[in-house]
Protein backbone atom coordinates (compact mmCIF):
# COMPACT_ATOMS: atom_id res chain seq x y z
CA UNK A 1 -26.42 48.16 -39.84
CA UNK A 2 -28.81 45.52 -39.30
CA UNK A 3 -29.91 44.12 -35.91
CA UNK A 4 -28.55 40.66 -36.60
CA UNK A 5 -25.26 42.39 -37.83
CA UNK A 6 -24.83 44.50 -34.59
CA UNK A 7 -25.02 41.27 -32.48
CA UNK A 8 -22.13 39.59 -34.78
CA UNK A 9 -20.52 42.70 -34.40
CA UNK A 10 -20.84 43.24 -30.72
CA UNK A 11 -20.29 39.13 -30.07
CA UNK A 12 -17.19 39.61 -31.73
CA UNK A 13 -15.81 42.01 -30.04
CA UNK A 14 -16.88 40.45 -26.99
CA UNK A 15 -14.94 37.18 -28.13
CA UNK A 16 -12.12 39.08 -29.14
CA UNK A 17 -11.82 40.75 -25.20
CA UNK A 18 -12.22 37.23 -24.12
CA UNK A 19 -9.51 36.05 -26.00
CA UNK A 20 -7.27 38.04 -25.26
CA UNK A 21 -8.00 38.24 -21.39
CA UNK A 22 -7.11 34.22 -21.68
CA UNK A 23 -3.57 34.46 -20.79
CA UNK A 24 -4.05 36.35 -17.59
CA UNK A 25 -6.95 34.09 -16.44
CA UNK A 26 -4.44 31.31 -17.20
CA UNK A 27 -1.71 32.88 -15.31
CA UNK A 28 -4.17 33.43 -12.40
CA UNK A 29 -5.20 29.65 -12.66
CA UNK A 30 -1.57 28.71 -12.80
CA UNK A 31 -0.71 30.91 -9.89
CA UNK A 32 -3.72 29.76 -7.90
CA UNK A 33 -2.96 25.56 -8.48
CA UNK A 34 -0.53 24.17 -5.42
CA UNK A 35 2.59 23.29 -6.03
CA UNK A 36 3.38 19.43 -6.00
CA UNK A 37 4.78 18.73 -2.77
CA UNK A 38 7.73 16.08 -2.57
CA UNK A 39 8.61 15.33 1.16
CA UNK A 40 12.17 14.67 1.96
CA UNK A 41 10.50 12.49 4.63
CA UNK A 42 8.54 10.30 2.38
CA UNK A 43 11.35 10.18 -0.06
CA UNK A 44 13.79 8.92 2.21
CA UNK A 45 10.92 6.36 4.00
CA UNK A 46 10.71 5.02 0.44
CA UNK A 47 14.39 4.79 -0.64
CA UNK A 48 14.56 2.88 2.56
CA UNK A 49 11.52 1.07 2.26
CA UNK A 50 13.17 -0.52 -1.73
CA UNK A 51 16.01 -1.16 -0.30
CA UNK A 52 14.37 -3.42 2.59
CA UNK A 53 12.63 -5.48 -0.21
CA UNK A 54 16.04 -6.04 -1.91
CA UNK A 55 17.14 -7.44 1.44
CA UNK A 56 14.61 -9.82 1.43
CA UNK A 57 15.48 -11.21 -1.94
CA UNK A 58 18.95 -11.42 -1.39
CA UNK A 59 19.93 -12.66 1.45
CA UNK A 60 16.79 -13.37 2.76
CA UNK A 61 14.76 -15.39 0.22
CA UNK A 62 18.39 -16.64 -1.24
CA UNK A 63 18.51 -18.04 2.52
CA UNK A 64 15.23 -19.17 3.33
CA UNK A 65 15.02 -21.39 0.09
CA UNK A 66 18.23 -22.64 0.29
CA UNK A 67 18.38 -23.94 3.68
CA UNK A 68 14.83 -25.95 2.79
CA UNK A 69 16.77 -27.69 -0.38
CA UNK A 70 19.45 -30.49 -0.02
CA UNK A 71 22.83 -29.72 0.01
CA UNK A 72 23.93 -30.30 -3.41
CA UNK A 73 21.06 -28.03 -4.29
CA UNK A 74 21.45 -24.95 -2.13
CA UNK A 75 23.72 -22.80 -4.56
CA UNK A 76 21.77 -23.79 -7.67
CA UNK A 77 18.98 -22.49 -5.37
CA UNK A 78 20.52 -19.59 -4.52
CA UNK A 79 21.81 -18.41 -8.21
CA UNK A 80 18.08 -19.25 -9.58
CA UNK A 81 16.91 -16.54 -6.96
CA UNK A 82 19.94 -13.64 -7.10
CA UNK A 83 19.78 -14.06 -11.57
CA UNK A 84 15.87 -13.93 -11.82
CA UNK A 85 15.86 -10.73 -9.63
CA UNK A 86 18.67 -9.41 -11.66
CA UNK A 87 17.04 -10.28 -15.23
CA UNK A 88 13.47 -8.71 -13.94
CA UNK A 89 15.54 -5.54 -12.54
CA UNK A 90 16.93 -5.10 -16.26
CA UNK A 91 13.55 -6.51 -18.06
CA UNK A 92 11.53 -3.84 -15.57
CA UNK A 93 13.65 -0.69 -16.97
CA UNK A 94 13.65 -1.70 -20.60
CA UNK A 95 9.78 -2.23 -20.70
CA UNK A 96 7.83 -3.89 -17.77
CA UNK A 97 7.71 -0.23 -15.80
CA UNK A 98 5.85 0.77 -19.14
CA UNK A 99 3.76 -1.84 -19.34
CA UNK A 100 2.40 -1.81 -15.81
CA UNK A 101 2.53 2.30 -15.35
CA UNK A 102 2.86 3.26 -18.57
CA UNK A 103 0.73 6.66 -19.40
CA UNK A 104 -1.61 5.12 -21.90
CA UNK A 105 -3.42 1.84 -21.48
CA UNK A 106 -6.87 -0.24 -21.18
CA UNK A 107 -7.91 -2.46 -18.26
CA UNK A 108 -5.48 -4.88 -18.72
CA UNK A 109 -2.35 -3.57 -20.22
CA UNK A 110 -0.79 0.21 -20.27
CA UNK A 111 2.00 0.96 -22.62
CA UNK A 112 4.68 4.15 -22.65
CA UNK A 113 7.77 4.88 -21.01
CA UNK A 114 9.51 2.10 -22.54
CA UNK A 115 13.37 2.29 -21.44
CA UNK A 116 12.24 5.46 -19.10
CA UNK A 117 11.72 7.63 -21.94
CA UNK A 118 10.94 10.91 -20.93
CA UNK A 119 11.73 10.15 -16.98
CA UNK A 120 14.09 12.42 -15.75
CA UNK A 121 15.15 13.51 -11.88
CA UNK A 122 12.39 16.42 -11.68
CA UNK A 123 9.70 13.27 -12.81
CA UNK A 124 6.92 13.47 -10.43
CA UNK A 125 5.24 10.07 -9.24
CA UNK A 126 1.46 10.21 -7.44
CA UNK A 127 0.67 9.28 -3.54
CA UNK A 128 -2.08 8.84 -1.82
CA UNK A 129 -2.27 12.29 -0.69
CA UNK A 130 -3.48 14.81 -2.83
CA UNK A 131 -0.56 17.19 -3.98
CA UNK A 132 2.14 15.08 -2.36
CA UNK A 133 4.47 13.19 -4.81
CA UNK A 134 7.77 11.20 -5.15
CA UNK A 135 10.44 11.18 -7.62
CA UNK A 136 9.71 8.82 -10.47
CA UNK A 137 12.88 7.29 -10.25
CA UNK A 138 12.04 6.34 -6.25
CA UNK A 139 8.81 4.71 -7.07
CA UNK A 140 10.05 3.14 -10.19
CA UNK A 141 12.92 1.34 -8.02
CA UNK A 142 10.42 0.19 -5.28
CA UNK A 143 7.92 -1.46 -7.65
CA UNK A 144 10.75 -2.97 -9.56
CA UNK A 145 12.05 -4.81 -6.36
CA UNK A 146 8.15 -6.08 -6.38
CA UNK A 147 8.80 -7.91 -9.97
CA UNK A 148 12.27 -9.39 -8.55
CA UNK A 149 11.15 -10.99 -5.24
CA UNK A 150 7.43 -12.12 -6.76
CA UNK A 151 9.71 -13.49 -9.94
CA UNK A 152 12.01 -15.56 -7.24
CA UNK A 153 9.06 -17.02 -5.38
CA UNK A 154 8.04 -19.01 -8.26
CA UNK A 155 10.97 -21.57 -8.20
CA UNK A 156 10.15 -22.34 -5.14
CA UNK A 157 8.33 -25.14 -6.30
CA UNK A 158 10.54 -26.15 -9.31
CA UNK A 159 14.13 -25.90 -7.24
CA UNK A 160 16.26 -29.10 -7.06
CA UNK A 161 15.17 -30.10 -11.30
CA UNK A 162 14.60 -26.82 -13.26
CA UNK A 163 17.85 -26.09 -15.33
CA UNK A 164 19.00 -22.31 -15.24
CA UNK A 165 18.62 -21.57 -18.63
CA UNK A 166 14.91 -23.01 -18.36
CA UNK A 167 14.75 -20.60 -15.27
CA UNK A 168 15.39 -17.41 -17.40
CA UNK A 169 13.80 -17.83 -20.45
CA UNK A 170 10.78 -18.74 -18.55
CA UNK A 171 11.26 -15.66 -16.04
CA UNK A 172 11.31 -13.33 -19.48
CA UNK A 173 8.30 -14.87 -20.58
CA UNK A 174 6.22 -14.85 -17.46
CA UNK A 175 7.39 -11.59 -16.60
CA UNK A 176 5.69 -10.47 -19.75
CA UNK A 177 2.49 -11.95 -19.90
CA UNK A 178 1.63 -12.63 -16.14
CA UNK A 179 3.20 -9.94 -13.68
CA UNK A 180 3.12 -6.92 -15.71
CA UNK A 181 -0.41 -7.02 -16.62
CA UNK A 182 -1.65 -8.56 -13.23
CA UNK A 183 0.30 -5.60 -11.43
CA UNK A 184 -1.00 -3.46 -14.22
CA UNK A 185 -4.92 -4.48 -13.60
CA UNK A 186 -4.66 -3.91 -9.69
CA UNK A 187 -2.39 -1.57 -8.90
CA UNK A 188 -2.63 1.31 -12.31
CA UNK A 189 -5.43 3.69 -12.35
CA UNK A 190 -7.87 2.24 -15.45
CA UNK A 191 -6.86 -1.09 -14.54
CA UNK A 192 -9.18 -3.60 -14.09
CA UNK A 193 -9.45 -4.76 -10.45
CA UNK A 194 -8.12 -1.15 -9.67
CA UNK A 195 -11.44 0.31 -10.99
CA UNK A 196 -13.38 -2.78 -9.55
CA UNK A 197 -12.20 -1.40 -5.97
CA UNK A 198 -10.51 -4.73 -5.00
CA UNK A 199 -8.27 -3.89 -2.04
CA UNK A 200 -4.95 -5.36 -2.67
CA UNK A 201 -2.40 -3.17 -0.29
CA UNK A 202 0.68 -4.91 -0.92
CA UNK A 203 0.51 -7.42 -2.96
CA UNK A 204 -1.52 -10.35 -1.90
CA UNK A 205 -2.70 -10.75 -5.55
CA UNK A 206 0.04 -9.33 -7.71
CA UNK A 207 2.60 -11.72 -5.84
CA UNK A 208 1.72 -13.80 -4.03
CA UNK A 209 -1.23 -15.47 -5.61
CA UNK A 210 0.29 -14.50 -8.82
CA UNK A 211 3.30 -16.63 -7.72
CA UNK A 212 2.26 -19.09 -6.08
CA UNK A 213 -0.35 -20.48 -8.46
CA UNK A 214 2.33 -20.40 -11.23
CA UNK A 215 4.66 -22.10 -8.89
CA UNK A 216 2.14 -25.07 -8.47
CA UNK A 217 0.93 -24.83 -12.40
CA UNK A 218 4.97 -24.91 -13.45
CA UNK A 219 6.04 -27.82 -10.88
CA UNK A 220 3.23 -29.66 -12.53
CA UNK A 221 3.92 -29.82 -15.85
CA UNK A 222 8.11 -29.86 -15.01
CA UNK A 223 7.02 -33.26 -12.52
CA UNK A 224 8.32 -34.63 -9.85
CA UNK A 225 11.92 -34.51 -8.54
CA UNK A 226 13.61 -38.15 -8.28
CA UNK A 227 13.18 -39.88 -5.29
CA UNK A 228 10.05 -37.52 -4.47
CA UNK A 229 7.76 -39.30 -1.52
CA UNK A 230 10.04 -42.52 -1.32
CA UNK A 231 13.41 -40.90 0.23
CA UNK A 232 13.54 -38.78 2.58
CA UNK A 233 14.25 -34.74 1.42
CA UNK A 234 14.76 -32.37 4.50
CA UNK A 235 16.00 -29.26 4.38
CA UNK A 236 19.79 -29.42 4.76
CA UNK A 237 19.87 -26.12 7.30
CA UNK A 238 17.00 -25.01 9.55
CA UNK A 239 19.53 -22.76 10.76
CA UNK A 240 19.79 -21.02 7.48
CA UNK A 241 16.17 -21.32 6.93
CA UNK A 242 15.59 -19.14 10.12
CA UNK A 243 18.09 -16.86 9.40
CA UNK A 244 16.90 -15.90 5.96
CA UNK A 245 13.24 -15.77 7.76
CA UNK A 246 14.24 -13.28 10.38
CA UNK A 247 15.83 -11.48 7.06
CA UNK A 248 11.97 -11.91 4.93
CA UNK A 249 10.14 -10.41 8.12
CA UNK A 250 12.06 -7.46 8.64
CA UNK A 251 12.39 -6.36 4.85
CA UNK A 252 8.53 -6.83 4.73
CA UNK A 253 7.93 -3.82 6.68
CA UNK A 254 9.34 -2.44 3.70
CA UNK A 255 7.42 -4.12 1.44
CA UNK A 256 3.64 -3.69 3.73
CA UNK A 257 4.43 -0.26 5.12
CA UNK A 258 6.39 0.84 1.86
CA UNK A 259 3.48 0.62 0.44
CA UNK A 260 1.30 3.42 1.62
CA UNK A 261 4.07 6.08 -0.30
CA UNK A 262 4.75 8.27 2.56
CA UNK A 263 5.59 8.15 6.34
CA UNK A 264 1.99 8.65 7.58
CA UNK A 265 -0.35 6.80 9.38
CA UNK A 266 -1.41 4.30 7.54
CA UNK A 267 2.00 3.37 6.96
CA UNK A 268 2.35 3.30 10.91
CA UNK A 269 -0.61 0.56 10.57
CA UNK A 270 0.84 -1.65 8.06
CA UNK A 271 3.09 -1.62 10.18
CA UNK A 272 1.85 -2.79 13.66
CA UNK A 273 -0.41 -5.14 11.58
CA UNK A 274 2.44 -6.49 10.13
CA UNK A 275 4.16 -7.13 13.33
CA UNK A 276 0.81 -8.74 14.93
CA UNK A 277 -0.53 -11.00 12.09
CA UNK A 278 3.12 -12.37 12.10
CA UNK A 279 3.32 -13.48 15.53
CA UNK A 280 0.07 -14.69 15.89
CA UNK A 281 0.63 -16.83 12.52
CA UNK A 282 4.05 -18.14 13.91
CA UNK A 283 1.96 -19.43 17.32
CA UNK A 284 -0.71 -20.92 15.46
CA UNK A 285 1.62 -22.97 13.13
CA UNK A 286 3.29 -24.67 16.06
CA UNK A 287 0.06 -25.02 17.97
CA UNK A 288 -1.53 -26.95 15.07
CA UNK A 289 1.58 -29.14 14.80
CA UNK A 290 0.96 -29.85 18.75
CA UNK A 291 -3.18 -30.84 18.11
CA UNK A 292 -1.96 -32.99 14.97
CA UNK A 293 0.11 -34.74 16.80
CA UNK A 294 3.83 -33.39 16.42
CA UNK A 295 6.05 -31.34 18.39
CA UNK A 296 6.22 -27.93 17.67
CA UNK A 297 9.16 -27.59 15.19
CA UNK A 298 11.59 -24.29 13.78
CA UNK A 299 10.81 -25.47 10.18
CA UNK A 300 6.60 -25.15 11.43
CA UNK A 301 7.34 -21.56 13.16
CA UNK A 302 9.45 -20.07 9.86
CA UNK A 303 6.68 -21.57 8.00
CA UNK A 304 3.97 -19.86 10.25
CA UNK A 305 5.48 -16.67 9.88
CA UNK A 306 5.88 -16.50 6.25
CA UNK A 307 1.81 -17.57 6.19
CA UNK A 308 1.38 -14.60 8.00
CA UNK A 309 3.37 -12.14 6.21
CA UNK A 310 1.55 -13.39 3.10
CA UNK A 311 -1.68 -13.31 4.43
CA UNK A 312 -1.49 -9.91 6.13
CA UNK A 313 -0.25 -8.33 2.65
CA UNK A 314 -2.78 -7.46 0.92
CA UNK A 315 -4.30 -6.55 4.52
CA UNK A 316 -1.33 -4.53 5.93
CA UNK A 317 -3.12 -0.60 5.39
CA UNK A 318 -6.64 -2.36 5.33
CA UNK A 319 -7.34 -4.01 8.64
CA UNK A 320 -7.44 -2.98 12.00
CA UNK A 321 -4.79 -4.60 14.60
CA UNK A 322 -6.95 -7.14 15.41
CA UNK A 323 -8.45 -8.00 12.46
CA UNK A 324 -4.59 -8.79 11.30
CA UNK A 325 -4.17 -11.18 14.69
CA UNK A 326 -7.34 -13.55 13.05
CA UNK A 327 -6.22 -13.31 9.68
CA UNK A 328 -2.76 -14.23 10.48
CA UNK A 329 -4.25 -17.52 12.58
CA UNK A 330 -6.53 -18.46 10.13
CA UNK A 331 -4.18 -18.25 7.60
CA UNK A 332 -1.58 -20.25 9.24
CA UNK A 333 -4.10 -23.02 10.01
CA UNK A 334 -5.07 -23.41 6.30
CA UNK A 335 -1.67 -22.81 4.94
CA UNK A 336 -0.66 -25.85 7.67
CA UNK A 337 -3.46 -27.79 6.34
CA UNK A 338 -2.35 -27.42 2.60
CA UNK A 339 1.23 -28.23 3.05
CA UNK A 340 0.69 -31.05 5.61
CA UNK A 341 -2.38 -32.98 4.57
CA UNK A 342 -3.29 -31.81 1.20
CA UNK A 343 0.13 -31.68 -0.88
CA UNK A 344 1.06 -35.44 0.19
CA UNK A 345 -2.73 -36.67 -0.39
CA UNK A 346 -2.76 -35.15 -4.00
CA UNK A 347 1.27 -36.06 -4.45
CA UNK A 348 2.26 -32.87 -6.59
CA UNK A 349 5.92 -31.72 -5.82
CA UNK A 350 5.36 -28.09 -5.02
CA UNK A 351 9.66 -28.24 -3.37
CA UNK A 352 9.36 -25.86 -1.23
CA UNK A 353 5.66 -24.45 -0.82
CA UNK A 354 5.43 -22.21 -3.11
CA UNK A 355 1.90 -22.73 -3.78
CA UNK A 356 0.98 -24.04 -0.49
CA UNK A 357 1.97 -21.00 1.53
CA UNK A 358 2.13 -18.25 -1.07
CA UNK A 359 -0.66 -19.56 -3.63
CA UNK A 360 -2.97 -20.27 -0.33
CA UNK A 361 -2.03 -17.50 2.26
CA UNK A 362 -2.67 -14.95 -0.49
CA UNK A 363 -5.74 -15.85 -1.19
CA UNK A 364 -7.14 -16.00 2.36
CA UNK A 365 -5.21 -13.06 3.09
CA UNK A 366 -7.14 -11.68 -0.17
CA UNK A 367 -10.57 -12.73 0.48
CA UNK A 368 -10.02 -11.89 4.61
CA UNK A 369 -9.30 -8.04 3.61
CA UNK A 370 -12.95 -7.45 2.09
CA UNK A 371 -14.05 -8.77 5.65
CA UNK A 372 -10.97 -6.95 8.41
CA UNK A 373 -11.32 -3.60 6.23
CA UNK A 374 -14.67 -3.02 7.92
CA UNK A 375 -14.75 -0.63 10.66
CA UNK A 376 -17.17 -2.67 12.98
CA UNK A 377 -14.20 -5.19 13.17
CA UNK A 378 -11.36 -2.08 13.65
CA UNK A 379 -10.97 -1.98 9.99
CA UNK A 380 -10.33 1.55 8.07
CA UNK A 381 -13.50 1.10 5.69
CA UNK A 382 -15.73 3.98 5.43
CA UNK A 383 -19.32 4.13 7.46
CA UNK A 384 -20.82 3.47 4.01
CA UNK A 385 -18.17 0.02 3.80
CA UNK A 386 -20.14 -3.37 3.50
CA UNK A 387 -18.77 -6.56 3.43
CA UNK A 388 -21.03 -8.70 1.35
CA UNK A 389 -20.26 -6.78 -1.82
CA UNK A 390 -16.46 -6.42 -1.29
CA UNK A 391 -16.32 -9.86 -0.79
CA UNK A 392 -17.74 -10.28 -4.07
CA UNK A 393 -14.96 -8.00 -5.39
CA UNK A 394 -12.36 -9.45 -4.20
CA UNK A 395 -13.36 -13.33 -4.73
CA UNK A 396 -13.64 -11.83 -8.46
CA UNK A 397 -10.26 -10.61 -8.48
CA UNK A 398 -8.60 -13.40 -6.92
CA UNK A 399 -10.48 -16.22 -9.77
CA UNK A 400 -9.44 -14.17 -12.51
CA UNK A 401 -5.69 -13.61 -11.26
CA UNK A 402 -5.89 -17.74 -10.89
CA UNK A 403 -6.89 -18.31 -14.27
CA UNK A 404 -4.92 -15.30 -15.86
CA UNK A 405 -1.23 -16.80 -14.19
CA UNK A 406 -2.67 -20.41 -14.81
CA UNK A 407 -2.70 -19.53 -18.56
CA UNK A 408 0.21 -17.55 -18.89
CA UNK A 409 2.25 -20.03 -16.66
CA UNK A 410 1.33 -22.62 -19.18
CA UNK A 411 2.62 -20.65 -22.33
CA UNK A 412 5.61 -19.54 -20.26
CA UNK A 413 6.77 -23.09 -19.18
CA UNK A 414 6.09 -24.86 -22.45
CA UNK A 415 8.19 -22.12 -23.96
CA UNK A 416 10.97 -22.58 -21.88
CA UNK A 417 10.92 -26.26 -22.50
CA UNK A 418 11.04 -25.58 -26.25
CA UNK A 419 14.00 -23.73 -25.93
CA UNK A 420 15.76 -25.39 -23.26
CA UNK A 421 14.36 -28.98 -22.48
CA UNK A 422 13.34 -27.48 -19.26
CA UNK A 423 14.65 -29.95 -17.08
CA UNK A 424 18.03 -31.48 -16.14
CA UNK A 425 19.07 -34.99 -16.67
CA UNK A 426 18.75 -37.36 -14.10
CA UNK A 427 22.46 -37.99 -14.03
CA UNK A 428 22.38 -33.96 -13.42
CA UNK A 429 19.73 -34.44 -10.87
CA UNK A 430 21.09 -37.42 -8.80
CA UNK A 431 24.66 -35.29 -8.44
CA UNK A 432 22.98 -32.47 -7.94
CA UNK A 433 22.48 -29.07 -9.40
CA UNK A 434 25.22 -26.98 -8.08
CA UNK A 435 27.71 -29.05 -9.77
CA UNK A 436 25.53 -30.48 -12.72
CA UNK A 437 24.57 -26.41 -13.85
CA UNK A 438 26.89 -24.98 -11.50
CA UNK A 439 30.39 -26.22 -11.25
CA UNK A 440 31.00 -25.72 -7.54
CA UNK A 441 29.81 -26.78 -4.34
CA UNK A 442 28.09 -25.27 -1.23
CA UNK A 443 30.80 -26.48 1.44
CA UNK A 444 34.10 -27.64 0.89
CA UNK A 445 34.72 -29.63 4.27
């Protein structure tokens, strides 16, 4: 035997030992990887958590909307709300859960899972803990409730004119092409603003810039309602109005602290932040009405607090306490200035401030977290954090989720109004949408 022959010969045999030692080093890997840990704690913080964001849909949105709209609108107002969370519910399981989670994907879409294939009870779902996980089914519910309220939030600006049918076929749509890619790009690992390192907690981009631009981009091209700046349109019940916001703050503790995926700390601060930035929005509001001129009023404070539960979203697990009490006032001083000076000096008919508290809160409350996530300000950010950069970052993210919903808004409305007509008639708008789409009334008195 050659030299060259006895190293074939003795590689071999080496390869062959190697081979077949494989399953046993296998076995030992297996038996030496953790086991995935699902917490009954976490599970059941989460279960609650999606069923607190349900509660602010409906009642709470349902509520808060239709107290703002005139009486012959409220139900219309109300069915628009409870029917677009049901047709996103039923639109999430079929495909948008695959298309924003899926298992394969790029930086803007992922695709798999379509109708839950493959998802069973024992389906594992990640944290933000290493080795901790929740059943797939309990994080599938939770961000479905996300597609349903940010869905409803949109007709806030086209209530009291849209017709219902317009209303769903542009929900499919924009369901579609602008929330499950947006959620997708920020909120999948791969996605685009995900691997950018935007910080984006809760939401403040996926819904509620993502809803209120589309709001003010679909009131636009829908127009104005009748009557719009020459008679007078107040809400019809303040009462209502604060009842369904007392309803939105409480189920957002479900939707800020929901969204760290386990009953930890940083849950705990979402929390408190979301308690602070509230109340110091809510003051502000009413303080600003004082300076400008007015008394403070209910409809200022349940506008103040929504500005800061918007603003403090995307902030909720990345800001200190303090840093939420300034984001929450500076919000709710811009947000005041939007609704109060700008709307009426540009004249576009965004109902119910859609854009003006959602559209603008959320992207202060965007741009503030890449300044109240540094630690010198209380922040969680790393000793390594600066802010010039994630500013950059998240002022990226925030221009391209503008133009992204403007675009897709666009397409979604015109093919609605294709289908449709969009809009009611004015004999349908003059009676009023509850009867005109409807066929009943709010009160019977």
């Amino acid at each position: 035997m050659t030299f060259a022959k006895k190293i074939a010969a003795g590689a071999g045999a080496t390869g062959l030992a190697l081979f077949a030692a494989l399953p046993a080093w296998a076995q030992e890997a297996a038996a030496a990887a953790p086991e995935p840990v699902v917490d009954k704690g976490d599970t059941a913080w989460m279960m609650m958590s999606t069923v607190l964001v349900l509660a602010m849909i409906l009642p709470g949105l349902a509520l808060f909307y239709g107290g703002l709209t005139r009486t012959k609108n409220m139900l219309s107002t109300m069915t628009q709300i409870g029917a677009l969370a049901c047709l996103a519910m039923i639109v999430w399981v079929c495909y948008g859960y695959g298309l924003a989670f899926g298992p394969e994907g790029n930086a803007f879409i992922a695709w798999g899972k379509f109708f839950l294939a493959g998802v069973t009870p024992d389906s594992l779902a990640d944290t933000f803990s290493d080795g901790f996980k929740l059943p797939e089914y309990v994080f599938i519910s939770f961000q479905m409730t996300f597609a349903a309220i940010t869905l409803a939030l949109v007709i806030g600006a086209t209530v009291e004119r849209m017709k219902f049918s317009a209303a769903l076929v542009f929900g499919l749509i924009w369901l579609t092409i602008v929330y499950f890619p947006i959620a997708h790009m920020v909120w999948a690992a791969g996605g685009l603003f995900f691997e950018m390192g935007a910080l984006d907690f809760a939401g403040g981009t996926v819904v509620h810039i993502n809803a209120g631009v589309s709001a003010l981009v679909a009131s636009l091209i829908l127009g104005k309602r009748i009557g719009y700046q020459k008679e007078i349109m107040a809400p019809h019940s303040l009462t209502l109005t604060m009842v369904g916001t007392g309803l939105l703050w409480v189920g957002w503790f479900g939707f800020n602290a929901g969204s760290a995926l386990e009953a930890n700390g940083s849950a705990a601060l979402a929390m408190i932040n979301t308690f602070v930035a509230t109340a110091s929005a809510g003051l502000f509001w009413m303080i600003a009405e004082k300076v400008a001129g007015h008394k403070p009023s209910a409809l200022g404070f349940c506008s103040g607090i929504i500005a800061g539960l918007v603003a403090v979203t995307p902030a909720a697990g990345n800001s200190g306490p303090f840093g939420a009490i300034v984001l929450g006032a500076v919000a709710s001083l811009i947000c005041f200035y939007a609704v109060t000076v700008l709307k009426p000096k540009l004249g576009y008919d965004d109902a119910l401030d859609a854009f003006g508290i959602h559209g603008i809160g959320g992207i202060v409350g965007a741009i503030g977290t890449g300044i109240v996530y540094a630690p010198s300000l209380g922040g969680p950010g790393g000793d390594d954090f600066a802010i010039g950069p994630q500013l950059v970052t998240q002022i990226s993210a925030v221009a391209a989720t503008i133009a992204w919903a403007t675009v897709g808004t666009v397409i979604a409305v015109y093919i609605a109004k294709a289908l449709t007509g969009l809009r009611v008639s004015e004999e349908v708008e003059r009676e009023g949408l509850d009867l005109g789409e409807h066929g009943e009334r709010a009160y019977n008195i």
